[in-house]
N, C-alpha and C. Protein backbone atom coordinates (compact mmCIF):
# COMPACT_ATOMS: atom_id res chain seq x y z
N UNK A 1 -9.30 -13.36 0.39
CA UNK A 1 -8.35 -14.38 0.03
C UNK A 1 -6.98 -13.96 0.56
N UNK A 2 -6.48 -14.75 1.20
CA UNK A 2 -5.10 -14.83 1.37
C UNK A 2 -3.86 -14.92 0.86
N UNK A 3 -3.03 -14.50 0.68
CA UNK A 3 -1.71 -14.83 -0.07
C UNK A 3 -1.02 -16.02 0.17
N UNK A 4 -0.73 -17.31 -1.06
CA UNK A 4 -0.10 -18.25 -0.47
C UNK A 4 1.08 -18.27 0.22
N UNK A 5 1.88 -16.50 0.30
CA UNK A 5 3.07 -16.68 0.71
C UNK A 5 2.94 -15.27 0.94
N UNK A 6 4.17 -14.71 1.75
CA UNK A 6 4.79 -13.51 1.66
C UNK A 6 3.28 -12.65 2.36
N UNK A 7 3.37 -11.29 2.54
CA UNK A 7 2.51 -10.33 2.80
C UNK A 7 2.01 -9.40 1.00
N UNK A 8 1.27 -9.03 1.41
CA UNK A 8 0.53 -8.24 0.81
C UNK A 8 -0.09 -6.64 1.41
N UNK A 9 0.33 -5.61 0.81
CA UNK A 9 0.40 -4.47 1.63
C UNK A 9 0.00 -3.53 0.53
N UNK A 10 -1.46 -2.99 1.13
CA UNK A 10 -2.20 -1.69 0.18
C UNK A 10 -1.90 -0.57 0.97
N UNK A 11 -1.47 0.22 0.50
CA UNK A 11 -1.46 1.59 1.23
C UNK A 11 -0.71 1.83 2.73
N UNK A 12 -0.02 0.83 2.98
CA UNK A 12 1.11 0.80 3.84
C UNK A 12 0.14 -0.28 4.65
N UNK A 13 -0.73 -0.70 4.55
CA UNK A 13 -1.72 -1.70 5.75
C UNK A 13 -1.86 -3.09 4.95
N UNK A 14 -1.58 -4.06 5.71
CA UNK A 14 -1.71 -5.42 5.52
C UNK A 14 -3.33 -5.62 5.70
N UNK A 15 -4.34 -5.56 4.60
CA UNK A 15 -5.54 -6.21 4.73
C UNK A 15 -6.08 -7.29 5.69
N UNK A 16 -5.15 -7.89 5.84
CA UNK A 16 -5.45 -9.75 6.25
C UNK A 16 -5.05 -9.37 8.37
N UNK A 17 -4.49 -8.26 8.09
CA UNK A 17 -4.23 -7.91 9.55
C UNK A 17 -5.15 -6.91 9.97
N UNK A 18 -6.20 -6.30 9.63
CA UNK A 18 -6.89 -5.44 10.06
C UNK A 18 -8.47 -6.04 10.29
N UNK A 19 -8.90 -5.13 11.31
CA UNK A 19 -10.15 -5.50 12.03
C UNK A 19 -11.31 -5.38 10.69
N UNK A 20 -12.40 -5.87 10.69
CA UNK A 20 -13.87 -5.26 9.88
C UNK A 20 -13.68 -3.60 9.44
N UNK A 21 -13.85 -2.86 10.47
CA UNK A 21 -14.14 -1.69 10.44
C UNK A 21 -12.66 -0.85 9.49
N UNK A 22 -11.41 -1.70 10.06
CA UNK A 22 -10.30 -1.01 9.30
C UNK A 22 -10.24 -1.22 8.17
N UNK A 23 -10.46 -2.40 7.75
CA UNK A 23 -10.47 -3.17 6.62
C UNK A 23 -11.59 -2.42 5.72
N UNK A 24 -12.43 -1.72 6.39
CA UNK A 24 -13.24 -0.98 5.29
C UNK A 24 -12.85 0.15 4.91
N UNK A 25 -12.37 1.00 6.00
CA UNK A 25 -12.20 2.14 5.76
C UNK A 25 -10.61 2.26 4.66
N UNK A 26 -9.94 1.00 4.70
CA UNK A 26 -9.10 0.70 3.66
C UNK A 26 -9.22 0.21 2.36
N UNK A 27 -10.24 -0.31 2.05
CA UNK A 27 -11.14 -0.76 0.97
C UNK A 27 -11.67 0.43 0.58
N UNK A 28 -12.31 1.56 1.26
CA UNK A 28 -12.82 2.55 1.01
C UNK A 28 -12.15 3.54 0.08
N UNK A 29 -10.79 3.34 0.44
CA UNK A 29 -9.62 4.01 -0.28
C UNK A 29 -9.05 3.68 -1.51
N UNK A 30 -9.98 2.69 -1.97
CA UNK A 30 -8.86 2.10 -2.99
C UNK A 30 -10.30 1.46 -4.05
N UNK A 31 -10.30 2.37 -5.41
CA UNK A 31 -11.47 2.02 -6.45
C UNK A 31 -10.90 1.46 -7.56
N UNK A 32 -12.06 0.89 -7.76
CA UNK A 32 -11.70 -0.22 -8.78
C UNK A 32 -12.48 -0.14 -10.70
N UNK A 33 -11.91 -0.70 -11.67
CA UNK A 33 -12.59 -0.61 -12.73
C UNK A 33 -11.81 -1.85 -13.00
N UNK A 34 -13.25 -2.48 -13.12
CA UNK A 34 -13.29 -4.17 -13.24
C UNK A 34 -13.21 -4.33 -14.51
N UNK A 35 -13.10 -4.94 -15.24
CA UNK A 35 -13.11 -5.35 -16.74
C UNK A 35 -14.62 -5.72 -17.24
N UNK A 36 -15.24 -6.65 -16.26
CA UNK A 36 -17.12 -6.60 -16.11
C UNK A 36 -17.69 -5.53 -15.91
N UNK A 37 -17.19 -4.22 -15.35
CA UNK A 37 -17.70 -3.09 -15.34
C UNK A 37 -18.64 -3.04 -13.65
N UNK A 38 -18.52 -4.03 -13.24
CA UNK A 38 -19.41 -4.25 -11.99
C UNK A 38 -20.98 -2.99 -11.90
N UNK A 39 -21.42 -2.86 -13.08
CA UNK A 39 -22.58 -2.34 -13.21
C UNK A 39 -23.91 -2.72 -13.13
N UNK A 40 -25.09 -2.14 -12.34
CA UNK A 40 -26.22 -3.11 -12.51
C UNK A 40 -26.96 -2.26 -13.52
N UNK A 41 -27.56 -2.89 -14.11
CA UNK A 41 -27.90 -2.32 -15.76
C UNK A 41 -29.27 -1.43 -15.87
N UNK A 42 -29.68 -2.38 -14.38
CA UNK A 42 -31.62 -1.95 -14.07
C UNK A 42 -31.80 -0.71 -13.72
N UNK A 43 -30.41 -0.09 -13.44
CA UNK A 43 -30.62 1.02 -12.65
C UNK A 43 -30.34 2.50 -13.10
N UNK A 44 -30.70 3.31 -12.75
CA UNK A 44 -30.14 4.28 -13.90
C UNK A 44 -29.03 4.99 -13.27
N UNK A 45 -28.15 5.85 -14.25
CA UNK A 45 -26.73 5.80 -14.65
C UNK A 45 -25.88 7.06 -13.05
N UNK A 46 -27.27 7.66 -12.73
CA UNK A 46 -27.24 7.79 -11.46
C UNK A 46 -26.60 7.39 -10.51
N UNK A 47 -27.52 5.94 -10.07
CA UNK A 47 -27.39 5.53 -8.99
C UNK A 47 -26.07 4.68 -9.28
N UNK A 48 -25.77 3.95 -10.53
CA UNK A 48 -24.31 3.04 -10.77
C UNK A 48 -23.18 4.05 -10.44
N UNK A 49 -22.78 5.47 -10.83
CA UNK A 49 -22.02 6.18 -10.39
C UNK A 49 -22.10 6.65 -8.73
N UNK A 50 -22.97 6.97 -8.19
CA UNK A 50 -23.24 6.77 -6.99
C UNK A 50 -22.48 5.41 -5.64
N UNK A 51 -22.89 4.46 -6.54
CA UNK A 51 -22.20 3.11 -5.81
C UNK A 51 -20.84 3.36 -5.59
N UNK A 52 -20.20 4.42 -6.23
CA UNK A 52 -18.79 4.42 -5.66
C UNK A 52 -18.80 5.49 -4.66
N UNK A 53 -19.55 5.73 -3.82
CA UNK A 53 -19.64 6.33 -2.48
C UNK A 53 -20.23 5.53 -1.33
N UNK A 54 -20.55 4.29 -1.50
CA UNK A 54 -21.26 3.10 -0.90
C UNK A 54 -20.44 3.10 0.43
N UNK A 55 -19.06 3.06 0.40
CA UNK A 55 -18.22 2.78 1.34
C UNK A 55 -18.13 4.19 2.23
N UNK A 56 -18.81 4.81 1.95
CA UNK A 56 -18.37 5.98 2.93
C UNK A 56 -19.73 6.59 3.13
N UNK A 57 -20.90 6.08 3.02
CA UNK A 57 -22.57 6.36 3.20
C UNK A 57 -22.94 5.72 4.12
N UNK A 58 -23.54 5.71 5.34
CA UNK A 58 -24.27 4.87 5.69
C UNK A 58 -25.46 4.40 5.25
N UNK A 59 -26.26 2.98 5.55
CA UNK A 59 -27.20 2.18 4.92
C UNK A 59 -28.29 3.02 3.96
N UNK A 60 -28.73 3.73 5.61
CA UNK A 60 -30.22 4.89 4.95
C UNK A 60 -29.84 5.70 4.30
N UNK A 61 -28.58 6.50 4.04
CA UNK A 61 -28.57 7.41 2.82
C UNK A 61 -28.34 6.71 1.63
N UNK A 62 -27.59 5.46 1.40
CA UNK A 62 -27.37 4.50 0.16
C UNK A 62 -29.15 3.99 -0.49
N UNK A 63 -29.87 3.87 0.72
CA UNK A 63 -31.19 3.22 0.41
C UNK A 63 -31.70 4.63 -0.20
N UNK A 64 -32.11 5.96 1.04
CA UNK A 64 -32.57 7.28 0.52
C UNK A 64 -32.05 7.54 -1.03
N UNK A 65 -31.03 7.33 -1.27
CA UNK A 65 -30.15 7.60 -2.60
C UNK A 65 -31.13 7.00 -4.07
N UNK A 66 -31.50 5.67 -3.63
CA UNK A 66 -31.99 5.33 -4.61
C UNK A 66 -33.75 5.96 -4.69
N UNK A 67 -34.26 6.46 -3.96
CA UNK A 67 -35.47 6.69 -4.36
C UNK A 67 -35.22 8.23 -4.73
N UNK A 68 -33.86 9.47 -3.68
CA UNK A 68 -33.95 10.85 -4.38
C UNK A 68 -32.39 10.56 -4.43
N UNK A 69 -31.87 10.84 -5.46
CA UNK A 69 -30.50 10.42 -5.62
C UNK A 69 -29.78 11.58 -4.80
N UNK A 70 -28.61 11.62 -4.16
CA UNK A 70 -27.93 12.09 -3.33
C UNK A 70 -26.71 12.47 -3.99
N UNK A 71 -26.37 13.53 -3.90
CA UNK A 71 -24.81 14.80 -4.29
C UNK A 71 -24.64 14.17 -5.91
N UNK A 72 -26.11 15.10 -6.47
CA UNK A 72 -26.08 14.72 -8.08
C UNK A 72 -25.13 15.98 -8.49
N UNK A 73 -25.00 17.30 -7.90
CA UNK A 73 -23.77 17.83 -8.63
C UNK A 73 -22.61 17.08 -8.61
N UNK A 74 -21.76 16.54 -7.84
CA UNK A 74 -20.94 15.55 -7.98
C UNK A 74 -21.05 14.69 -8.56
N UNK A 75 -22.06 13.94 -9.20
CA UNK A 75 -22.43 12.69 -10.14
C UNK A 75 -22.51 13.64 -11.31
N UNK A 76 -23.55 14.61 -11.60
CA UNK A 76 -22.70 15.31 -13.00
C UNK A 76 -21.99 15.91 -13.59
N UNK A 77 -21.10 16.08 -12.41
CA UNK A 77 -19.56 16.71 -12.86
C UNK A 77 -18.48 15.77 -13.58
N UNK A 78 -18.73 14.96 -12.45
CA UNK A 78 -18.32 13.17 -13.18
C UNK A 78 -18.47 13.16 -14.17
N UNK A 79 -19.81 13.00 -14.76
CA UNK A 79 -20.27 12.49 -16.06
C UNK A 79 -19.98 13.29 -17.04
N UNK A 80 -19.95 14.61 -16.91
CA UNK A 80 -19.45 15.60 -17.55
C UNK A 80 -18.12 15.11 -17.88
N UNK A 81 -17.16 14.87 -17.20
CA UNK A 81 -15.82 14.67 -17.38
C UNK A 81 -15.74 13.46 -18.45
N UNK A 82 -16.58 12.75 -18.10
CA UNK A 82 -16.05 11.40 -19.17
C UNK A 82 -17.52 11.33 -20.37
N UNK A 83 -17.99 12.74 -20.70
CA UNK A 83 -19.01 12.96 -22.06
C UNK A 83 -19.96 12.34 -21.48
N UNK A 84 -20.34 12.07 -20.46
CA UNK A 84 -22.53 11.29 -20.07
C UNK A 84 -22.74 12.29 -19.73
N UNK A 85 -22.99 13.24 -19.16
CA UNK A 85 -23.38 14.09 -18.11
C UNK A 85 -25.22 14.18 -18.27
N UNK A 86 -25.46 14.06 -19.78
CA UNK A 86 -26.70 14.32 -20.71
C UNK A 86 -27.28 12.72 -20.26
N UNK A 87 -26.52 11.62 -19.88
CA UNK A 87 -27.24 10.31 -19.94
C UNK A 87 -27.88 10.14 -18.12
N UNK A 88 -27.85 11.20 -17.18
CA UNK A 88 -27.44 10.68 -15.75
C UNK A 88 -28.99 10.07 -15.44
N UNK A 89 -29.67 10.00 -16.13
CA UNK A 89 -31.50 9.48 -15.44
C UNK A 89 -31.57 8.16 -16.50
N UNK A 90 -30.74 8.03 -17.68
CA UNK A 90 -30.83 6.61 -18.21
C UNK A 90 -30.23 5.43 -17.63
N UNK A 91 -31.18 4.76 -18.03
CA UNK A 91 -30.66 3.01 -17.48
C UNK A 91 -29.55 2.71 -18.10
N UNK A 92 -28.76 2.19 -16.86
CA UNK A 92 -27.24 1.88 -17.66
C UNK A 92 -27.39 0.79 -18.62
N UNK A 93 -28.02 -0.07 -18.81
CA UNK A 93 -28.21 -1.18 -19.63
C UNK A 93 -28.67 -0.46 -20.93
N UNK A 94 -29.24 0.49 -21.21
CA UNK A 94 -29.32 1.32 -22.55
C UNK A 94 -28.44 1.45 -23.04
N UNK A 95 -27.05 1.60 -22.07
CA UNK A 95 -26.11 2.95 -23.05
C UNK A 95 -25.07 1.74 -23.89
N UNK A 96 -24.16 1.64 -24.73
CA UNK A 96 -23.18 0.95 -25.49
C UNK A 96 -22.22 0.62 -24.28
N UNK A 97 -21.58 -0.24 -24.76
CA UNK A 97 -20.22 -0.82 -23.39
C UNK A 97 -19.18 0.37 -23.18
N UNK A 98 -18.79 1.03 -24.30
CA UNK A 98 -18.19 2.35 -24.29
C UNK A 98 -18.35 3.08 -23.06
N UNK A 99 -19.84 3.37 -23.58
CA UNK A 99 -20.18 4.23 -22.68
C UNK A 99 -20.56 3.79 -21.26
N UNK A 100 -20.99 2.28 -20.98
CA UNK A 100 -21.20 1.80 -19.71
C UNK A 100 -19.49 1.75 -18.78
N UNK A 101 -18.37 1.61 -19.77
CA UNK A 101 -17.08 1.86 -19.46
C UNK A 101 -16.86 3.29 -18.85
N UNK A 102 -17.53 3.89 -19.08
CA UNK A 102 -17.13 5.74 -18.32
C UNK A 102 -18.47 5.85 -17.59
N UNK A 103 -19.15 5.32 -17.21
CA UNK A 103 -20.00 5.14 -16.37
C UNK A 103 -18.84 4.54 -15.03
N UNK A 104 -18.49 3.39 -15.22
CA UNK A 104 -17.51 3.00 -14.56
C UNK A 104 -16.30 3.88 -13.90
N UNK A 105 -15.52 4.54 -15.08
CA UNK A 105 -14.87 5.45 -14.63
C UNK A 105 -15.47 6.54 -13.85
N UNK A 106 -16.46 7.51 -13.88
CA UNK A 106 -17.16 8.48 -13.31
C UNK A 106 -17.88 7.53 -11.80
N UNK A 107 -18.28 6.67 -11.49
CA UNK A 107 -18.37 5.97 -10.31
C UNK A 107 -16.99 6.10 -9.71
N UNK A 108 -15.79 6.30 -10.25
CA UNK A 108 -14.25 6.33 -9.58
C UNK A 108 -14.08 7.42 -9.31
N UNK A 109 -14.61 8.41 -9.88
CA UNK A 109 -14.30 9.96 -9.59
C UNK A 109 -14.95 10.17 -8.64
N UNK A 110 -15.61 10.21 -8.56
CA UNK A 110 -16.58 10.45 -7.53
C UNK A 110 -16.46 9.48 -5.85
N UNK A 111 -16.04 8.17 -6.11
CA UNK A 111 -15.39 7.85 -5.10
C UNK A 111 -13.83 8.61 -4.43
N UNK A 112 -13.00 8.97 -5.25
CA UNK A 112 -11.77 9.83 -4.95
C UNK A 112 -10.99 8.93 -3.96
N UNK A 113 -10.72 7.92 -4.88
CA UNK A 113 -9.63 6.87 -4.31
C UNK A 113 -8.08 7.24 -3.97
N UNK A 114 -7.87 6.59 -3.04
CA UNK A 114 -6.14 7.02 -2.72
C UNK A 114 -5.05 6.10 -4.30
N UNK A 115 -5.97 4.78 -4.21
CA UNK A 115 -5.47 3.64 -5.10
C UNK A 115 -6.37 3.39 -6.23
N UNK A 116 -6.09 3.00 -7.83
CA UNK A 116 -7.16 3.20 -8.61
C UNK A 116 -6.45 1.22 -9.14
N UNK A 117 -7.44 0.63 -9.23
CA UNK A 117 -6.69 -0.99 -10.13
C UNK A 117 -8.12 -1.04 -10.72
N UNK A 118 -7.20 -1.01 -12.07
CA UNK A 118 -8.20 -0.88 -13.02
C UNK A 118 -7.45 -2.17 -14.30
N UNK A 119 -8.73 -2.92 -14.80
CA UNK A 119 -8.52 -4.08 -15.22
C UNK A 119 -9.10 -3.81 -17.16
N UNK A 120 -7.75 -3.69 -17.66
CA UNK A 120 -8.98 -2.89 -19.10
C UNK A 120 -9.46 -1.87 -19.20
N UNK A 121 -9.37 -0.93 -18.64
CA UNK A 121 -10.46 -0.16 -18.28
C UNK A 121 -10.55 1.06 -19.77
N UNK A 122 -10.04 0.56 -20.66
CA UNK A 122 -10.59 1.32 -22.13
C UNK A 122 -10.42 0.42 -23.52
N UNK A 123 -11.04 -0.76 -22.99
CA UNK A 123 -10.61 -1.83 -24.01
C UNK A 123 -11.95 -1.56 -25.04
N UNK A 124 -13.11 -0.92 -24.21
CA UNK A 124 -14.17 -0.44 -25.25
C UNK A 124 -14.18 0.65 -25.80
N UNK A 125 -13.34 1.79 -25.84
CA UNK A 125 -13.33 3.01 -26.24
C UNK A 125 -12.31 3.48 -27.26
N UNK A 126 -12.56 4.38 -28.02
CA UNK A 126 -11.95 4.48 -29.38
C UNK A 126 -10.73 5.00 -28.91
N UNK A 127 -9.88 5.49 -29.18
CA UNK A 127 -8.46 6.01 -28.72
C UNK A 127 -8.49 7.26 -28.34
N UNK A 128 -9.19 7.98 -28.70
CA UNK A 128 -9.27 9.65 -28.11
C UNK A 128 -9.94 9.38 -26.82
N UNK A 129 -11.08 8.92 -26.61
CA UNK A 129 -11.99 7.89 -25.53
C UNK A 129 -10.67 7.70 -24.44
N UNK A 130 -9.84 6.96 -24.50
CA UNK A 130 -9.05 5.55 -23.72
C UNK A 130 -8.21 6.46 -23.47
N UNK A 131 -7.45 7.64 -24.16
CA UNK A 131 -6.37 8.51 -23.82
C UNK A 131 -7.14 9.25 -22.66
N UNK A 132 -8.25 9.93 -22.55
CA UNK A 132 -9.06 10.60 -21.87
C UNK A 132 -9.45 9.92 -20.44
N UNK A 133 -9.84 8.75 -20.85
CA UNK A 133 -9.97 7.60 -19.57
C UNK A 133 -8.72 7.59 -18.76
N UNK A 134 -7.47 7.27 -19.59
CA UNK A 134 -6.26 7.00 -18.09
C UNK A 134 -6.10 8.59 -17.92
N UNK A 135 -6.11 9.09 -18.17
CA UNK A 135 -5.53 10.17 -17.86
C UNK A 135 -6.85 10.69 -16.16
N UNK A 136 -7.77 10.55 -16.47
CA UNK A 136 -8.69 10.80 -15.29
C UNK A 136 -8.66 9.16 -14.69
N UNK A 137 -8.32 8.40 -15.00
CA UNK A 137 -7.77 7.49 -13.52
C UNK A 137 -6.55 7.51 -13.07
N UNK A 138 -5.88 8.23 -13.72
CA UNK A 138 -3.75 8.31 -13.41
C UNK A 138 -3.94 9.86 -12.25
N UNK A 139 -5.22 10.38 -11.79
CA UNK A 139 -5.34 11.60 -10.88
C UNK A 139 -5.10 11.52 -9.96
N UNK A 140 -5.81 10.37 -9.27
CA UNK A 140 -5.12 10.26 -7.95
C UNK A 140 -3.66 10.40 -7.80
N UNK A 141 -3.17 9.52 -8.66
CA UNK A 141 -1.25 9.29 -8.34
C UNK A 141 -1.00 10.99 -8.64
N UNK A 142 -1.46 11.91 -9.67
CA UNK A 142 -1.13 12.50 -10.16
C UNK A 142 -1.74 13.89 -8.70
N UNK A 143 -2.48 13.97 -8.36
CA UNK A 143 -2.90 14.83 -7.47
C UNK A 143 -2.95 14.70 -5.88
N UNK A 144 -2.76 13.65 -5.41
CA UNK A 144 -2.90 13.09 -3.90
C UNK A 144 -1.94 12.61 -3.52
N UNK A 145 -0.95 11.87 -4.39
CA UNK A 145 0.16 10.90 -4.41
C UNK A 145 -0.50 9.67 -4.41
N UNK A 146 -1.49 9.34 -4.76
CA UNK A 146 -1.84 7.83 -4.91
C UNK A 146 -1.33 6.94 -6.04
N UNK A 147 -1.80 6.34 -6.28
CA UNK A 147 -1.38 5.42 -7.45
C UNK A 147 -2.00 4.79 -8.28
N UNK A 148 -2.12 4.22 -9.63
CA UNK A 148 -3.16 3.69 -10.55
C UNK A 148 -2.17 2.47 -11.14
N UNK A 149 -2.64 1.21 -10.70
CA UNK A 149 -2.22 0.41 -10.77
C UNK A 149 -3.00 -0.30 -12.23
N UNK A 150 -2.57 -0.59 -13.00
CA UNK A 150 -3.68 -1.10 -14.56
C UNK A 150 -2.83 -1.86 -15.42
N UNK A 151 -4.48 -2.97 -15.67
CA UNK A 151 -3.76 -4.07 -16.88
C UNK A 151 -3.86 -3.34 -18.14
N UNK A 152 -3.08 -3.22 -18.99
CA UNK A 152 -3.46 -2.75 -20.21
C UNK A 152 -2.75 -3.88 -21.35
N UNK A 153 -3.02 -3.44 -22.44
CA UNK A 153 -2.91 -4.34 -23.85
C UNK A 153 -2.46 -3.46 -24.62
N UNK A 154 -2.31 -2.23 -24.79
CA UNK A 154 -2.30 -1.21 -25.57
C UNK A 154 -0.74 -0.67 -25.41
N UNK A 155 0.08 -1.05 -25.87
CA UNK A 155 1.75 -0.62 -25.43
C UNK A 155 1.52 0.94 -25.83
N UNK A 156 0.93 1.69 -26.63
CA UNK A 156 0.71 3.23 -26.96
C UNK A 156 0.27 3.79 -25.91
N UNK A 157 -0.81 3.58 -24.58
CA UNK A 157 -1.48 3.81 -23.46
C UNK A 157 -0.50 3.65 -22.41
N UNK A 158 0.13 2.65 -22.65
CA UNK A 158 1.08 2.84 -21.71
C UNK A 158 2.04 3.47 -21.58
N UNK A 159 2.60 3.74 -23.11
CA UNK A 159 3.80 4.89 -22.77
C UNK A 159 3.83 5.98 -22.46
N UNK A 160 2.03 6.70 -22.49
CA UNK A 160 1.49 7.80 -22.60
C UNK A 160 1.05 7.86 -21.38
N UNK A 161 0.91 7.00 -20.87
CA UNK A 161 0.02 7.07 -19.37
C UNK A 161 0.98 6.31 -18.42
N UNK A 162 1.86 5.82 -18.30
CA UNK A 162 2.29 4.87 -16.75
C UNK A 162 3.64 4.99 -17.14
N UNK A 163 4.49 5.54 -15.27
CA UNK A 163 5.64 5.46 -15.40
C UNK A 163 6.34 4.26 -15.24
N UNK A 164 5.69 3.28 -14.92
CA UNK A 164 6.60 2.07 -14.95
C UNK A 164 5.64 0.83 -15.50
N UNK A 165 6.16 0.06 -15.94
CA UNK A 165 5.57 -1.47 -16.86
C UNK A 165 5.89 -2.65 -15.75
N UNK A 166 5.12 -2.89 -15.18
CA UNK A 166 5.51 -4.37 -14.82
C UNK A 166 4.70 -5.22 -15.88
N UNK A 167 5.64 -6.06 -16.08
CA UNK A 167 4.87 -7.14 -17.53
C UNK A 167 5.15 -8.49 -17.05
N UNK A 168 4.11 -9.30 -16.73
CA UNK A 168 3.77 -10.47 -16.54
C UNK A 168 3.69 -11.98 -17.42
N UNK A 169 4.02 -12.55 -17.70
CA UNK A 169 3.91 -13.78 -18.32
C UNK A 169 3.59 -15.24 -18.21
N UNK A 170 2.79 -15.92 -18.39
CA UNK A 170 2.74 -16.77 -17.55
C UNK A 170 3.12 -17.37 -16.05
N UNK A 171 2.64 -16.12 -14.95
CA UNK A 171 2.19 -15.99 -13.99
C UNK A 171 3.61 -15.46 -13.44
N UNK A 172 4.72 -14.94 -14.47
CA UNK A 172 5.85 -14.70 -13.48
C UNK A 172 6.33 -13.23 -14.15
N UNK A 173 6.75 -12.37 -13.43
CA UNK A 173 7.02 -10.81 -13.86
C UNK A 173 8.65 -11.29 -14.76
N UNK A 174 8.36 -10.52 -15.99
CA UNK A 174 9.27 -10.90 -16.90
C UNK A 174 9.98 -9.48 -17.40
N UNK A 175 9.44 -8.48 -16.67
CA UNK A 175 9.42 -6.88 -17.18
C UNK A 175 9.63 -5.92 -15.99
N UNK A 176 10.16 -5.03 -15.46
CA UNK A 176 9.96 -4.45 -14.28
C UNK A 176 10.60 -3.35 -14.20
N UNK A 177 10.43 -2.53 -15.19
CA UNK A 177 11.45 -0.58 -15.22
C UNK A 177 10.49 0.63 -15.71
N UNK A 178 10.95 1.15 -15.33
CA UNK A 178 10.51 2.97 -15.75
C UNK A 178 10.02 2.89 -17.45
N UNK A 179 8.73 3.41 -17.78
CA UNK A 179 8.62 2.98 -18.80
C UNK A 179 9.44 3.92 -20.09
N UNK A 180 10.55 5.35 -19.61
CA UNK A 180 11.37 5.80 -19.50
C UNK A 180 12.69 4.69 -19.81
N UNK A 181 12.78 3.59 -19.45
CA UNK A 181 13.91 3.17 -19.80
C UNK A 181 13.80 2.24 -20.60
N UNK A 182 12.24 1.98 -21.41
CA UNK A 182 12.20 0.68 -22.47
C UNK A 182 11.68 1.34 -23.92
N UNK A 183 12.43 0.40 -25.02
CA UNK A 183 12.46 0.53 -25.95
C UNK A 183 11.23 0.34 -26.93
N UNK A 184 10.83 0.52 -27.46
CA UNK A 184 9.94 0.26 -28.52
C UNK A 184 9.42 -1.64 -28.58
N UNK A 185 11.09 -1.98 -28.89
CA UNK A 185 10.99 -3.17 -29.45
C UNK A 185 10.97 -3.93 -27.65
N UNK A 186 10.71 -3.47 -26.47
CA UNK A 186 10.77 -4.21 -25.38
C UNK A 186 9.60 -4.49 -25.06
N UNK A 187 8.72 -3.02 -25.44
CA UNK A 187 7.17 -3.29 -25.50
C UNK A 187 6.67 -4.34 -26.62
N UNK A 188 7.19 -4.44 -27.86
CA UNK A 188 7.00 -5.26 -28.44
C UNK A 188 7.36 -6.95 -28.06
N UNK A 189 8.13 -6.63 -27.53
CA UNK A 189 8.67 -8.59 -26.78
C UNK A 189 7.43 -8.32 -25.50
N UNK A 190 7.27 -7.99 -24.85
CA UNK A 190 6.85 -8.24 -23.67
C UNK A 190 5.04 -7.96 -24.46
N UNK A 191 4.26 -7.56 -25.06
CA UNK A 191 2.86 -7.81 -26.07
C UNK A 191 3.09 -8.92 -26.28
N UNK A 192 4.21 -9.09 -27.11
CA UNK A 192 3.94 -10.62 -28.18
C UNK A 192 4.18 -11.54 -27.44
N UNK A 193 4.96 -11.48 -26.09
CA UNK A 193 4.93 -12.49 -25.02
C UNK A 193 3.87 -12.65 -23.95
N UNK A 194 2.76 -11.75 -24.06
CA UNK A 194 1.56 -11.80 -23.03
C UNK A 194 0.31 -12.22 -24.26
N UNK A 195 0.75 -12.55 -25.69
CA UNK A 195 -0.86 -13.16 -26.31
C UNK A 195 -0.68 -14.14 -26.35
């Protein structure tokens, strides 16, 4: 999709200006945690963490993958990090949304994104859970210089996890500073102005 206006620029590259092949290897760079979890449920918890190496596998090792799974120390180091490590041969459709949520996250680790946009991405997890979650998607920015771009709901997550708030409102940015320079009660106007 195109922008109705203006450019759009990931990682210093205009998407909409790059060939197939660039366009992947730029996509490649940049993981995602969808709010759907983009998980297939049939499969076990393996191969869903796995899928975040899709972009940088060719066909036959993605296919090989699913019958002998491929760089499972890296898939249970992952899982280790976000408490599955014990679930990696169960079907993701077994486990609670919680836990299909750090399934999600550990598919991101293991991809080792430059860019992390993550949509919710601990709206199922208890608060010790969700503190644990941004903090292993805020790595990239925090170790590579990348960045973790995220919707959140949680004004406590955010003050704890992101240096700056852009806050949105009916489709127009109503918020835009260091989260260093806002008040309690700014997070509170800008919540009670996004329900």
């Amino acid at each position: 999709m195109s922008p109705t206006a203006g450019t759009v620029r990931v990682l210093g590259a205009d998407p909409a200006a790059l060939s197939g092949r660039d366009r992947h290897r730029l996509l490649a760079r940049v993981g995602t945690v969808h709010q759907s979890l983009e998980l297939v449920g049939r499969l076990r918890v393996v191969h869903d963490v796995n899928a975040g190496r899709l972009a940088s596998w060719s066909a036959a090792r993605a296919a090989w993958s699913l019958v002998r799974p491929q760089g499972l120390p890296e898939v249970l180091a992952a899982l280790a990090r976000v408490g599955l490590a014990d679930r990696v041969f169960e079907r993701t459709e077994r486990l609670s949304g919680g836990q299909r949520q750090r399934v999600a996250i550990a598919r991101l680790l293991v991809q080792q994104p430059d860019l992390v946009l993550a949509d919710e991405p601990a709206s199922a997890l208890d608060p010790v859970l969700a503190d644990r979650a941004l903090a292993l998607l805020g790595e990239p920015a925090r170790t590579r210089g990348g960045a973790l771009v995220a919707a959140l709901h949680d004004a406590g997550l955010v003050r704890r996890h992101c240096d700056r708030v852009v806050g949105l409102a009916g489709g127009r940015v109503v918020l835009d500073a260091p989260v260093t320079a806002l008040s309690a009660a700014d997070l509170a106007e800008l919540y009670g102005a996004a329900t």
